[in-house]
N, C-alpha and C. Protein backbone atom coordinates (compact mmCIF):
# COMPACT_ATOMS: atom_id res chain seq x y z
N UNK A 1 29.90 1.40 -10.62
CA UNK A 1 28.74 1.78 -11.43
C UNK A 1 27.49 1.82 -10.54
N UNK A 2 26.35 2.40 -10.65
CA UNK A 2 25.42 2.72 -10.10
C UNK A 2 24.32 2.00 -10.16
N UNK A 3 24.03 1.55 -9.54
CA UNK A 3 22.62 0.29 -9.45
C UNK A 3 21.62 1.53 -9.57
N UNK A 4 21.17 1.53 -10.80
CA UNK A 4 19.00 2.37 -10.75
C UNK A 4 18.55 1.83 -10.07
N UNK A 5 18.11 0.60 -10.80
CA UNK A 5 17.18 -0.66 -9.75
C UNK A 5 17.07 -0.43 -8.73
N UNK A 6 18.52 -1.03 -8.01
CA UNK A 6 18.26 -0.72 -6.33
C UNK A 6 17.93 0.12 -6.00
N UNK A 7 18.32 1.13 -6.90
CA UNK A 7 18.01 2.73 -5.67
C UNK A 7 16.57 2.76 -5.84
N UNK A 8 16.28 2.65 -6.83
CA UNK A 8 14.06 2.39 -7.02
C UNK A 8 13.60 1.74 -6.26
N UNK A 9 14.30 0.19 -6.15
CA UNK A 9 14.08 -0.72 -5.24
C UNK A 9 13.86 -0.67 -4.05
N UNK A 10 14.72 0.44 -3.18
CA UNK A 10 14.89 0.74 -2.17
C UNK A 10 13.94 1.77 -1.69
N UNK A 11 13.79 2.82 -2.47
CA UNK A 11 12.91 3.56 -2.60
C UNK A 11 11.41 3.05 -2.25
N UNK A 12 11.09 2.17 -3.32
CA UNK A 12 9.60 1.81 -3.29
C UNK A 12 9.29 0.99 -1.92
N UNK A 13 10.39 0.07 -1.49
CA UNK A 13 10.38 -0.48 -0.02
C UNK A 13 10.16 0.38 1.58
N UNK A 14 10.94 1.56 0.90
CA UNK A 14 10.93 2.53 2.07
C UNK A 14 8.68 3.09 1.66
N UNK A 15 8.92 3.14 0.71
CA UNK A 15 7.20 3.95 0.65
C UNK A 15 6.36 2.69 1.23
N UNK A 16 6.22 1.37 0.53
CA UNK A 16 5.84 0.29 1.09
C UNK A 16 5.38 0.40 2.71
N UNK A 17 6.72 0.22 2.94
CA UNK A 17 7.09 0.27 4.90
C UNK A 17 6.33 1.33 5.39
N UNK A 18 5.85 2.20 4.56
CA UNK A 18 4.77 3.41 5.20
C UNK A 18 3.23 2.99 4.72
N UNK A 19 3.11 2.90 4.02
CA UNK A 19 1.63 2.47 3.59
C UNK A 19 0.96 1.10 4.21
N UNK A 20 2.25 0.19 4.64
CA UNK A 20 2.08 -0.77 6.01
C UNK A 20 1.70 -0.16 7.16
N UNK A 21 2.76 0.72 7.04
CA UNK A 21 2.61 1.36 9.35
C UNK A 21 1.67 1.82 8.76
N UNK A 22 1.14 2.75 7.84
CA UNK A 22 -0.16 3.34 7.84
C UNK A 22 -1.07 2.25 7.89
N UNK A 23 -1.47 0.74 7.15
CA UNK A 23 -2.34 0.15 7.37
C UNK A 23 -2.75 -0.31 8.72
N UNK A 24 -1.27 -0.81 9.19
CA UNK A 24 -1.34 -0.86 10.95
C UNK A 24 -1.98 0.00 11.94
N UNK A 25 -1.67 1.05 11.60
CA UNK A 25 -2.66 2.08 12.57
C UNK A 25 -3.73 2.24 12.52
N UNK A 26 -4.34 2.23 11.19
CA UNK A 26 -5.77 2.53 10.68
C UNK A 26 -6.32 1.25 11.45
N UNK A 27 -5.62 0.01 11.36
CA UNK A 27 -6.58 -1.10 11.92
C UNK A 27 -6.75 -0.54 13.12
N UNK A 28 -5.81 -0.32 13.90
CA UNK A 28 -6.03 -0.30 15.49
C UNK A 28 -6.80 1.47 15.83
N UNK A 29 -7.74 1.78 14.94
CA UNK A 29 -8.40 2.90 15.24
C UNK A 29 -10.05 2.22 15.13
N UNK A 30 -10.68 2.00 16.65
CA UNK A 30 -11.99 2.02 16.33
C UNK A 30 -12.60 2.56 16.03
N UNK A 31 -13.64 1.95 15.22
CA UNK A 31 -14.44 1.80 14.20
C UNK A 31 -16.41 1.72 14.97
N UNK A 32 -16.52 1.60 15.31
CA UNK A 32 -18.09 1.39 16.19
C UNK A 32 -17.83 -0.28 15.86
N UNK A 33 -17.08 -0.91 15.49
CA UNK A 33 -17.06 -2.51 15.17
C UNK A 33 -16.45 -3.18 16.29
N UNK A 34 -16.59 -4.44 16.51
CA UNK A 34 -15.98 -4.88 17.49
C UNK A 34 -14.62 -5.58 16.36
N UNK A 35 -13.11 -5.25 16.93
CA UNK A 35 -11.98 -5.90 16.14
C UNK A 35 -11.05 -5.82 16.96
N UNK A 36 -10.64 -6.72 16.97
CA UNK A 36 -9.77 -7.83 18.20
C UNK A 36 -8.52 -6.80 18.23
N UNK A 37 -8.45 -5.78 16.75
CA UNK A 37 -6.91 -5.26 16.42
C UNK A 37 -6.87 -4.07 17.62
N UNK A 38 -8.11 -3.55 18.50
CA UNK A 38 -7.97 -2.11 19.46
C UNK A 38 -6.76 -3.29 20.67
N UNK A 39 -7.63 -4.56 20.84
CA UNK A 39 -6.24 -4.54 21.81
C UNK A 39 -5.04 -5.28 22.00
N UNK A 40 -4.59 -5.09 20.92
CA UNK A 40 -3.32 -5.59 20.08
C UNK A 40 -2.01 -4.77 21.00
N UNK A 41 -2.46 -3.47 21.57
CA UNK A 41 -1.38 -2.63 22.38
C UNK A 41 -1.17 -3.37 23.87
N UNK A 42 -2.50 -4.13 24.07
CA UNK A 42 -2.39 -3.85 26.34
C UNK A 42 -1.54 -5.50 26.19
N UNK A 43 -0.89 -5.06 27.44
CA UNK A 43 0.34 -6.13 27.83
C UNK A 43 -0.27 -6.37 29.00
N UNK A 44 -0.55 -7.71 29.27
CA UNK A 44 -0.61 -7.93 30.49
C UNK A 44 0.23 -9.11 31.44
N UNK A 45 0.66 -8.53 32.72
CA UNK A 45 1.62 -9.77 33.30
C UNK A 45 1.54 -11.13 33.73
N UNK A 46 2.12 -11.50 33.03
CA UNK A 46 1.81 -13.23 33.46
C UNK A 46 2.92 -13.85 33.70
N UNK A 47 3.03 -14.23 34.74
CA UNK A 47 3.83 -15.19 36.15
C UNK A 47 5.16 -14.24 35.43
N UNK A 48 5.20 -12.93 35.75
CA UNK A 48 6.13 -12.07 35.97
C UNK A 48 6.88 -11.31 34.44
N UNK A 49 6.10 -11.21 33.63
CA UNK A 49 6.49 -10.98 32.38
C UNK A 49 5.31 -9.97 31.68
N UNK A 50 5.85 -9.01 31.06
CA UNK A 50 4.54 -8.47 30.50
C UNK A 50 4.54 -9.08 28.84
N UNK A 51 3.51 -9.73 28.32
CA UNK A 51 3.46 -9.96 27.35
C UNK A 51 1.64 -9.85 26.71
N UNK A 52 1.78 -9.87 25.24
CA UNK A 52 0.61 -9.09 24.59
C UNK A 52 -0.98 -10.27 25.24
N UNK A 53 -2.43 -9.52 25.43
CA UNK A 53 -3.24 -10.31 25.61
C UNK A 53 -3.26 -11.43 24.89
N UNK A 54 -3.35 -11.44 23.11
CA UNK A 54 -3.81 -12.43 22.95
C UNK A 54 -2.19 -14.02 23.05
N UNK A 55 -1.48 -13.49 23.94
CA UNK A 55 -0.92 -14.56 24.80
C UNK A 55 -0.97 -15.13 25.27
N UNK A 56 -2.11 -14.71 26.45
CA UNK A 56 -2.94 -15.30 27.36
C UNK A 56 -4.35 -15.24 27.19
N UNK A 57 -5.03 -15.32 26.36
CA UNK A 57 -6.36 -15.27 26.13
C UNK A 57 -6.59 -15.71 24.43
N UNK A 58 -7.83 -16.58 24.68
CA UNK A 58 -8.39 -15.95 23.30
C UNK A 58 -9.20 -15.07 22.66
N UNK A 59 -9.20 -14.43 21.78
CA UNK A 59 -10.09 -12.75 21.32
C UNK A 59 -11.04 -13.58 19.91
N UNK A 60 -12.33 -13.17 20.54
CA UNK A 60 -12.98 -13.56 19.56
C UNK A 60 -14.16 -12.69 19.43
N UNK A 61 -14.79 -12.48 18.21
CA UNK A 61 -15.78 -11.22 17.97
C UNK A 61 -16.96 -12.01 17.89
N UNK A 62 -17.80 -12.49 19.14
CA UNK A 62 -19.13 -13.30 18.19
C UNK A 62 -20.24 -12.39 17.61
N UNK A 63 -20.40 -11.21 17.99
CA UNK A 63 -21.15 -10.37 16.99
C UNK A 63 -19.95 -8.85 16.41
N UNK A 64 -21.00 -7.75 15.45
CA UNK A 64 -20.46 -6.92 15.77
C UNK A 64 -20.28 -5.90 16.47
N UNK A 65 -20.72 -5.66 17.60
CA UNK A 65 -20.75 -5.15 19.24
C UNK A 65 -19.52 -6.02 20.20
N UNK A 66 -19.23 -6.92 20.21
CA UNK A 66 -18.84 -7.10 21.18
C UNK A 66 -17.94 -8.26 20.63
N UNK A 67 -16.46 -7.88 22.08
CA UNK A 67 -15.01 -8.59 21.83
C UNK A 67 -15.13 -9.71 23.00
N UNK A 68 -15.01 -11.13 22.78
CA UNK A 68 -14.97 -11.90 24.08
C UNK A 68 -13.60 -12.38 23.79
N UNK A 69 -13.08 -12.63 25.72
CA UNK A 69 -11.51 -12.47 25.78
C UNK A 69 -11.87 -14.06 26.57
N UNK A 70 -11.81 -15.20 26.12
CA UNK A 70 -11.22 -16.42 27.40
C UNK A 70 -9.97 -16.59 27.78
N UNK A 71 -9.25 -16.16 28.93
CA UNK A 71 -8.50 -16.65 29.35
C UNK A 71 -7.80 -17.82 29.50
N UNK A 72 -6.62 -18.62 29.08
CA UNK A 72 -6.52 -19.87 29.39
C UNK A 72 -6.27 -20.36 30.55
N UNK A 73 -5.98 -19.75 31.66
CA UNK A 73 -5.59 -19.63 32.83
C UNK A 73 -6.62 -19.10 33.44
N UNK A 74 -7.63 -19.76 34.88
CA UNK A 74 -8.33 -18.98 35.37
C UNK A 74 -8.27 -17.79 36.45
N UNK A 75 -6.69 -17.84 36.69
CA UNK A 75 -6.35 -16.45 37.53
C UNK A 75 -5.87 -15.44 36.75
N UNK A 76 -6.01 -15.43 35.66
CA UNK A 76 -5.44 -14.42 34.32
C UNK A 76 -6.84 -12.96 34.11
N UNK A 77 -8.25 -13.79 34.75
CA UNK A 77 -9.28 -12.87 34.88
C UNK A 77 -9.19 -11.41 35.21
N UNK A 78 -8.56 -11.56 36.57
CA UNK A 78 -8.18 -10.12 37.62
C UNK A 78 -7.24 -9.18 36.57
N UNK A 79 -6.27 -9.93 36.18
CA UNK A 79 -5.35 -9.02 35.37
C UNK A 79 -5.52 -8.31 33.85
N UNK A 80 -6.21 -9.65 33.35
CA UNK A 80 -6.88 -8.97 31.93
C UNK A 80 -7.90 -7.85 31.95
N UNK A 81 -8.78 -7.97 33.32
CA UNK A 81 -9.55 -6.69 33.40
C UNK A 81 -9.08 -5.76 33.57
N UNK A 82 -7.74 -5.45 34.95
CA UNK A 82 -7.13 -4.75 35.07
C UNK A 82 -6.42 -3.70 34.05
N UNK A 83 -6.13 -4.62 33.11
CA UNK A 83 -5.39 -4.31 31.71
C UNK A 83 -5.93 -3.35 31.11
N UNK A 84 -7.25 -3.89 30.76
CA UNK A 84 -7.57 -3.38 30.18
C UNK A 84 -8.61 -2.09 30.45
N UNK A 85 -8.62 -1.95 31.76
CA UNK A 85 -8.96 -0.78 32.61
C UNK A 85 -8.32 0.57 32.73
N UNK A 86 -7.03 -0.33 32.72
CA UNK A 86 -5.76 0.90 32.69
C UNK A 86 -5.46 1.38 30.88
N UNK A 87 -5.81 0.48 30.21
CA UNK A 87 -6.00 0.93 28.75
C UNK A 87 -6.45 2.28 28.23
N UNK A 88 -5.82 2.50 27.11
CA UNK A 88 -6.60 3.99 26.36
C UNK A 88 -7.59 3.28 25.74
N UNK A 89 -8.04 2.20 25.78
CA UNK A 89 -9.09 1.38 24.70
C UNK A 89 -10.55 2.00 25.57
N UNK A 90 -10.60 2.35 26.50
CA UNK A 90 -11.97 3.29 27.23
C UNK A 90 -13.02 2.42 26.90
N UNK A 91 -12.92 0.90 27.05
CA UNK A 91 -14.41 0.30 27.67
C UNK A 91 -14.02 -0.81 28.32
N UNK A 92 -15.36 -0.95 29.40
CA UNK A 92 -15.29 -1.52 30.79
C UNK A 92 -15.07 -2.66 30.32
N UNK A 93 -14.78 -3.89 31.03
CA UNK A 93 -14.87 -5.06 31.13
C UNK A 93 -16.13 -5.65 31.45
N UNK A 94 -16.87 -6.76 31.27
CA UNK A 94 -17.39 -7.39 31.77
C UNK A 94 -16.91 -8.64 31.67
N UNK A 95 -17.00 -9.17 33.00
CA UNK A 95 -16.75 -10.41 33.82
C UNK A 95 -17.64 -11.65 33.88
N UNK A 96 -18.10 -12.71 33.25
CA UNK A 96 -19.03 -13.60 33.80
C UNK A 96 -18.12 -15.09 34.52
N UNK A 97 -17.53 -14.84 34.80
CA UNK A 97 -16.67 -15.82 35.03
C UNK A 97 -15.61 -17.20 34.35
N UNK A 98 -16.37 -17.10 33.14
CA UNK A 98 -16.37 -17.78 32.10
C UNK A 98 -15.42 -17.03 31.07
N UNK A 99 -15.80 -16.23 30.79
CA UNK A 99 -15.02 -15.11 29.64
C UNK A 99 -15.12 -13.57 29.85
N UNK A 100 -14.54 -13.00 29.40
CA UNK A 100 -14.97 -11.82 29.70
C UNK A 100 -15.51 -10.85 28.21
N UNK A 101 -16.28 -10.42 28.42
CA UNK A 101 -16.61 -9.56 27.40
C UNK A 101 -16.70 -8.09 27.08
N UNK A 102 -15.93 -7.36 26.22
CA UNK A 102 -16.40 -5.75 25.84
C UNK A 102 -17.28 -5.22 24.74
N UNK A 103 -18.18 -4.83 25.27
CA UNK A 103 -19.48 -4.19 24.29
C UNK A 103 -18.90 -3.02 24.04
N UNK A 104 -18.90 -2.97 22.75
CA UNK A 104 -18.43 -1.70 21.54
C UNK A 104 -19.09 -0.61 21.45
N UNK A 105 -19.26 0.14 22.32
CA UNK A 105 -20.47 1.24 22.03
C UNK A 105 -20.67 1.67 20.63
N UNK A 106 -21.81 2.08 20.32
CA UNK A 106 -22.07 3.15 19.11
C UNK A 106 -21.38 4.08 19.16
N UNK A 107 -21.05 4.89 17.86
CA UNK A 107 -19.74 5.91 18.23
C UNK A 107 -21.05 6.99 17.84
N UNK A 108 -20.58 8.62 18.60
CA UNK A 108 -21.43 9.71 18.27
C UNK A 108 -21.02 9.94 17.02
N UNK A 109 -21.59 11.11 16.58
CA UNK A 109 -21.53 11.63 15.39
C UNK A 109 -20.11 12.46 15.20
N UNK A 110 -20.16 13.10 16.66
CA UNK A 110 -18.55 13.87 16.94
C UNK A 110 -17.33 13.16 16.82
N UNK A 111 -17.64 12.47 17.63
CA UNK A 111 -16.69 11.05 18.22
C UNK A 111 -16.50 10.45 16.44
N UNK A 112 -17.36 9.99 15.42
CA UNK A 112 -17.01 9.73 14.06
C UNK A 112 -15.96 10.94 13.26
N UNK A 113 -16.05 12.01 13.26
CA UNK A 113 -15.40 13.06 12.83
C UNK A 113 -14.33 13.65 13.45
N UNK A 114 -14.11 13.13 14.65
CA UNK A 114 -13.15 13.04 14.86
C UNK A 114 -11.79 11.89 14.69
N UNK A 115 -12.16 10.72 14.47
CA UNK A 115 -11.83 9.75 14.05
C UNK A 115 -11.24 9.65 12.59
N UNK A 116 -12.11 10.26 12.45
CA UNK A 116 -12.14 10.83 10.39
C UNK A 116 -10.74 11.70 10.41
N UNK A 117 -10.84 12.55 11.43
CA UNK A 117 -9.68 13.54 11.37
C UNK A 117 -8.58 12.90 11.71
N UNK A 118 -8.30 11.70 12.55
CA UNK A 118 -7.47 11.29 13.07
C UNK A 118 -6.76 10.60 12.18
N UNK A 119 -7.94 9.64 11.24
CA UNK A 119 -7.25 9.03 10.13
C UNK A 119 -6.99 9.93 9.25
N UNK A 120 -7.14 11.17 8.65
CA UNK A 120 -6.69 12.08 8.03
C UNK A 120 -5.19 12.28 8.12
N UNK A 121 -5.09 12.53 9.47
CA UNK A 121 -3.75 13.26 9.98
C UNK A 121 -2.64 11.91 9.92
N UNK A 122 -2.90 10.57 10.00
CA UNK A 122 -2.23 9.40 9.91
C UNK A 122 -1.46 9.46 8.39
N UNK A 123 -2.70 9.49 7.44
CA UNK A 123 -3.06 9.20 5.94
C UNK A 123 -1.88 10.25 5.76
N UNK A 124 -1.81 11.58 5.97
CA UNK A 124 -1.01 12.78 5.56
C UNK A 124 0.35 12.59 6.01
N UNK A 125 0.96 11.74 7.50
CA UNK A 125 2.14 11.41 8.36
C UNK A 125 2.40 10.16 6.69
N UNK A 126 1.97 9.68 6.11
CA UNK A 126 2.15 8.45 5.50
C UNK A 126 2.66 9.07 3.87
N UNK A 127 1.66 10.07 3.82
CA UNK A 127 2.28 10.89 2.35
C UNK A 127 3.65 11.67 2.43
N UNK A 128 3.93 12.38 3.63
CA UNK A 128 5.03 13.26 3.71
C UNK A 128 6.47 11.52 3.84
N UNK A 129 6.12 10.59 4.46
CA UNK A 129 7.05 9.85 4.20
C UNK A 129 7.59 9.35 3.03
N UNK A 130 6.20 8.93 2.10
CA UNK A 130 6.36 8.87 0.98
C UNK A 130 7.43 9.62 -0.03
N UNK A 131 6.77 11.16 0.06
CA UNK A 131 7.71 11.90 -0.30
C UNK A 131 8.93 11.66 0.22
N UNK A 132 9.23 11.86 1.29
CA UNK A 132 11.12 11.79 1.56
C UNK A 132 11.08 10.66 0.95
N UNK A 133 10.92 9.48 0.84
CA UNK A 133 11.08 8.55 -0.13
C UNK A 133 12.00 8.91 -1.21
N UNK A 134 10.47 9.52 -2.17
CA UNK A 134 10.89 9.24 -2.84
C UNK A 134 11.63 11.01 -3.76
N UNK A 135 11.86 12.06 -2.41
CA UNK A 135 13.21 13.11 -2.24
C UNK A 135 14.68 12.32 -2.48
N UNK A 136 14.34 11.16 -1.79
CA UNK A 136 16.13 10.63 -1.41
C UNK A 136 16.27 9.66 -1.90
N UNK A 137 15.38 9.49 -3.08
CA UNK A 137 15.42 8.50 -4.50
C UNK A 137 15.90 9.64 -5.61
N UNK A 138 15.44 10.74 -5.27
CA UNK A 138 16.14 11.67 -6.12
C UNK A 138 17.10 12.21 -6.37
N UNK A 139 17.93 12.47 -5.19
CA UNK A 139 19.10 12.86 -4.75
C UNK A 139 20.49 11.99 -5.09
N UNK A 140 19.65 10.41 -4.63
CA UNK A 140 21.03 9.77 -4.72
C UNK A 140 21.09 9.82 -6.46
N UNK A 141 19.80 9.65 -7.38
CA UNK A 141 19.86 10.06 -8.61
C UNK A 141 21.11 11.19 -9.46
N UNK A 142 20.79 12.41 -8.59
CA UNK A 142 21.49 13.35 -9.19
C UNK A 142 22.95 12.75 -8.53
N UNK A 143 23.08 12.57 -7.42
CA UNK A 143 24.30 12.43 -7.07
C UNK A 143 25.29 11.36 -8.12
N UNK A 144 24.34 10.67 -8.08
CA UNK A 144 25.04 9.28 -9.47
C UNK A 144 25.21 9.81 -10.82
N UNK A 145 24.65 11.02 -10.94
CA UNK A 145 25.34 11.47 -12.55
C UNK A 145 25.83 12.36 -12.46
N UNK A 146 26.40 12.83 -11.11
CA UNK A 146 28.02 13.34 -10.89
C UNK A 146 28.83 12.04 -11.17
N UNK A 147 28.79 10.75 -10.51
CA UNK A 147 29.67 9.62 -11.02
C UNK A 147 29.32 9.13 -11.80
N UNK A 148 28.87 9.73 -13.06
CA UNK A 148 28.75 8.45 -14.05
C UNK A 148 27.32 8.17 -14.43
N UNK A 149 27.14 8.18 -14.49
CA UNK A 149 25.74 7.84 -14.89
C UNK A 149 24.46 9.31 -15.88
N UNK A 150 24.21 8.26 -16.74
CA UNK A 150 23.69 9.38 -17.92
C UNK A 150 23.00 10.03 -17.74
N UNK A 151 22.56 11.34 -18.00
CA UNK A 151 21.10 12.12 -17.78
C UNK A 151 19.87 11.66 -18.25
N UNK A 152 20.05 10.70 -19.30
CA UNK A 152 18.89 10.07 -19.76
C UNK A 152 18.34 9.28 -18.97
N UNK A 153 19.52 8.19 -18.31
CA UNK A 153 18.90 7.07 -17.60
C UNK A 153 18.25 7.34 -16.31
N UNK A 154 18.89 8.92 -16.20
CA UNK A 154 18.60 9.70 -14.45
C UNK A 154 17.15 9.91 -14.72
N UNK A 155 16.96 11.06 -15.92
CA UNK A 155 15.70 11.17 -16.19
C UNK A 155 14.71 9.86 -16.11
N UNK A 156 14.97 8.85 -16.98
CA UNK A 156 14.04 7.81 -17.19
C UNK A 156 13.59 7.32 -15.71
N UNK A 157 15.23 7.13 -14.61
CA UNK A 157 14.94 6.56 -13.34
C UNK A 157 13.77 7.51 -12.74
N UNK A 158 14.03 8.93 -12.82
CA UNK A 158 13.56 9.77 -11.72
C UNK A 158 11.67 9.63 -12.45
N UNK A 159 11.60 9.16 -13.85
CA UNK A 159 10.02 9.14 -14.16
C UNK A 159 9.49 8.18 -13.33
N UNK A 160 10.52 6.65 -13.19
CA UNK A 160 9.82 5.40 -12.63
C UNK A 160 9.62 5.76 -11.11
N UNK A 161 10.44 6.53 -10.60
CA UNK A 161 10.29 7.11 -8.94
C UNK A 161 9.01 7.62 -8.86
N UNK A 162 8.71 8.31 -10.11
CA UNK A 162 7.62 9.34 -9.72
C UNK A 162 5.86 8.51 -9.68
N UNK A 163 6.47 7.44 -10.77
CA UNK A 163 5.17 6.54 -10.71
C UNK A 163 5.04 5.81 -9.86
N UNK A 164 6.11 5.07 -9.15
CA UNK A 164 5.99 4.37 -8.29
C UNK A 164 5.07 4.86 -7.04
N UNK A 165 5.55 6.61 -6.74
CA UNK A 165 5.14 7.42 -5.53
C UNK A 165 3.55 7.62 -5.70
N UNK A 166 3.75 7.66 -7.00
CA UNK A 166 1.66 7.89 -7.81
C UNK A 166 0.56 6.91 -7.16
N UNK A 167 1.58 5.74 -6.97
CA UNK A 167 0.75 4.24 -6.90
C UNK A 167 0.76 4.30 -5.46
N UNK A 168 1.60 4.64 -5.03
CA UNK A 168 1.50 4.58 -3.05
C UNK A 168 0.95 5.43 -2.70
N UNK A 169 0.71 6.56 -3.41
CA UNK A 169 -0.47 7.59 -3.03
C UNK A 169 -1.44 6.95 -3.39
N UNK A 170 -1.85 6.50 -4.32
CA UNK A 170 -3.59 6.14 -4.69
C UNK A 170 -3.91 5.18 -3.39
N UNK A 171 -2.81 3.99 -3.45
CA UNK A 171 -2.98 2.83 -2.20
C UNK A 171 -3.53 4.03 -0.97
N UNK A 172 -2.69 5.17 -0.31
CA UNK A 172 -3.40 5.76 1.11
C UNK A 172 -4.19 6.37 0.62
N UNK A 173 -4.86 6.95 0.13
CA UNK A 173 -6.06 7.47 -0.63
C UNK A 173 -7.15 6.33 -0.72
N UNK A 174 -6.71 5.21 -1.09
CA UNK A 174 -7.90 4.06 -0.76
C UNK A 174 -8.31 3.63 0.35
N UNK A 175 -6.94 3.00 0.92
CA UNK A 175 -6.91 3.29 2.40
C UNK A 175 -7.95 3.74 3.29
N UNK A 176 -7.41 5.13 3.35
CA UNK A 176 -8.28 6.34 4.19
C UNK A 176 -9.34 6.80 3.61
N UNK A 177 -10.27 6.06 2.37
CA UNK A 177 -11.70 6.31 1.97
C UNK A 177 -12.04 5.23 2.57
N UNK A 178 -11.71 4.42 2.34
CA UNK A 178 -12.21 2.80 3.43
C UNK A 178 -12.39 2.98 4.74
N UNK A 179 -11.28 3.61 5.43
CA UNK A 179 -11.10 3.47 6.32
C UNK A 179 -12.79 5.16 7.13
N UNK A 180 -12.35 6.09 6.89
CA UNK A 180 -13.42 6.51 6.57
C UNK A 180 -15.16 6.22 6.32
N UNK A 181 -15.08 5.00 5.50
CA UNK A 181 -16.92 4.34 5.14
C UNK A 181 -16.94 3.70 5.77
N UNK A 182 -15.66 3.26 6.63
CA UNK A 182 -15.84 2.33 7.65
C UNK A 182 -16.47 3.24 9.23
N UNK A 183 -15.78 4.15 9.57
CA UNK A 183 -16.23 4.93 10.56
C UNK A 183 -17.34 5.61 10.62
N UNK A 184 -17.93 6.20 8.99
CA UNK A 184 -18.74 6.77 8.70
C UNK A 184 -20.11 6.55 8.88
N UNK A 185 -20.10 4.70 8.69
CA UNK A 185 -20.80 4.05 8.29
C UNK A 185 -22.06 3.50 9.80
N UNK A 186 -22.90 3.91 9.86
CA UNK A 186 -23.47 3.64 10.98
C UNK A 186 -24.23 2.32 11.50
């Protein structure tokens, strides 16, 4: 017999798992803010291992301009700059010996709209998943009332699919207006 549930279940987990990676990315897209999440990507090597900065450092935002990195190790300096030199994160290091710090530039007006577009094009990678979602919530549907299963209950399932997909759209739609007043926002 045919589990609905699960197959909804499964369904709404798979849309879930996208409206996550979508939240994940949106964090790690600066913002003119200083947020510890841009360098969540750079690996840097320590005593022969590449593993994530805040491994070896602590990341802390004391304003909103600027990310300070202390090292716990004082030969970890050379490499964390390095790191983050070789980074797509595109700002310098500064060094005081003590900690190091990155000042967040102001973003242009271009540089915002493009950003805008970027989260656009994320937001849209997050809806088309959705959909296959909730395509192959549909499918296994029809396929189950070739074995058995009623047209009513298919119908009723395939309404709860459709609401479920309603609600994970509104979620990236909130998302990417946030995310948006956030970039927008000067």
């Amino acid at each position: 017999m045919f589990d609905v549930k699960k197959c909804l279940a499964e369904s709404e987990e798979r849309m879930e798992m996208s409206v996550l990676h979508l939240e994940d990315t949106l964090a790690h897209i600066r913002a003119g803010k200083a947020n510890i999440h841009i360098l969540d990507e750079i690996r840097v090597n320590s005593y022969g291992s590449m593993v994530p900065l805040n491994n070896v450092a602590a990341l802390t935002t004391p304003d909103a301009r600027t990310i300070a990195i202390k090292p716990w190790d004082k030969q970890m300096f050379r490499v964390i700059e390095k790191a983050i030199i070789d980074s797509p994160v595109g700002i310098m290091p500064e060094n005081n010996g003590e900690l190091i710090r990155l000042s967040i530039p102001p973003l242009t007006e271009e540089r915002r709209r493009d950003l805008t577009k970027q989260c656009s094009r994320e937001a849209e990678e997050c809806k088309v998943a959705i959909r296959a979602a909730r395509r192959d919530g549909i499918e296994k549907l029809k396929k189950a009332v070739k074995d058995g299963l009623s047209e009513d209950n298919e119908k009723d399932a395939e309404a709860d699919l459709q609401k479920i997909h309603d609600k994970m759209m509104k979620k990236v739609e909130e998302l990417l207006a946030a995310k948006n007043k956030e970039i927008m926002t000067v």
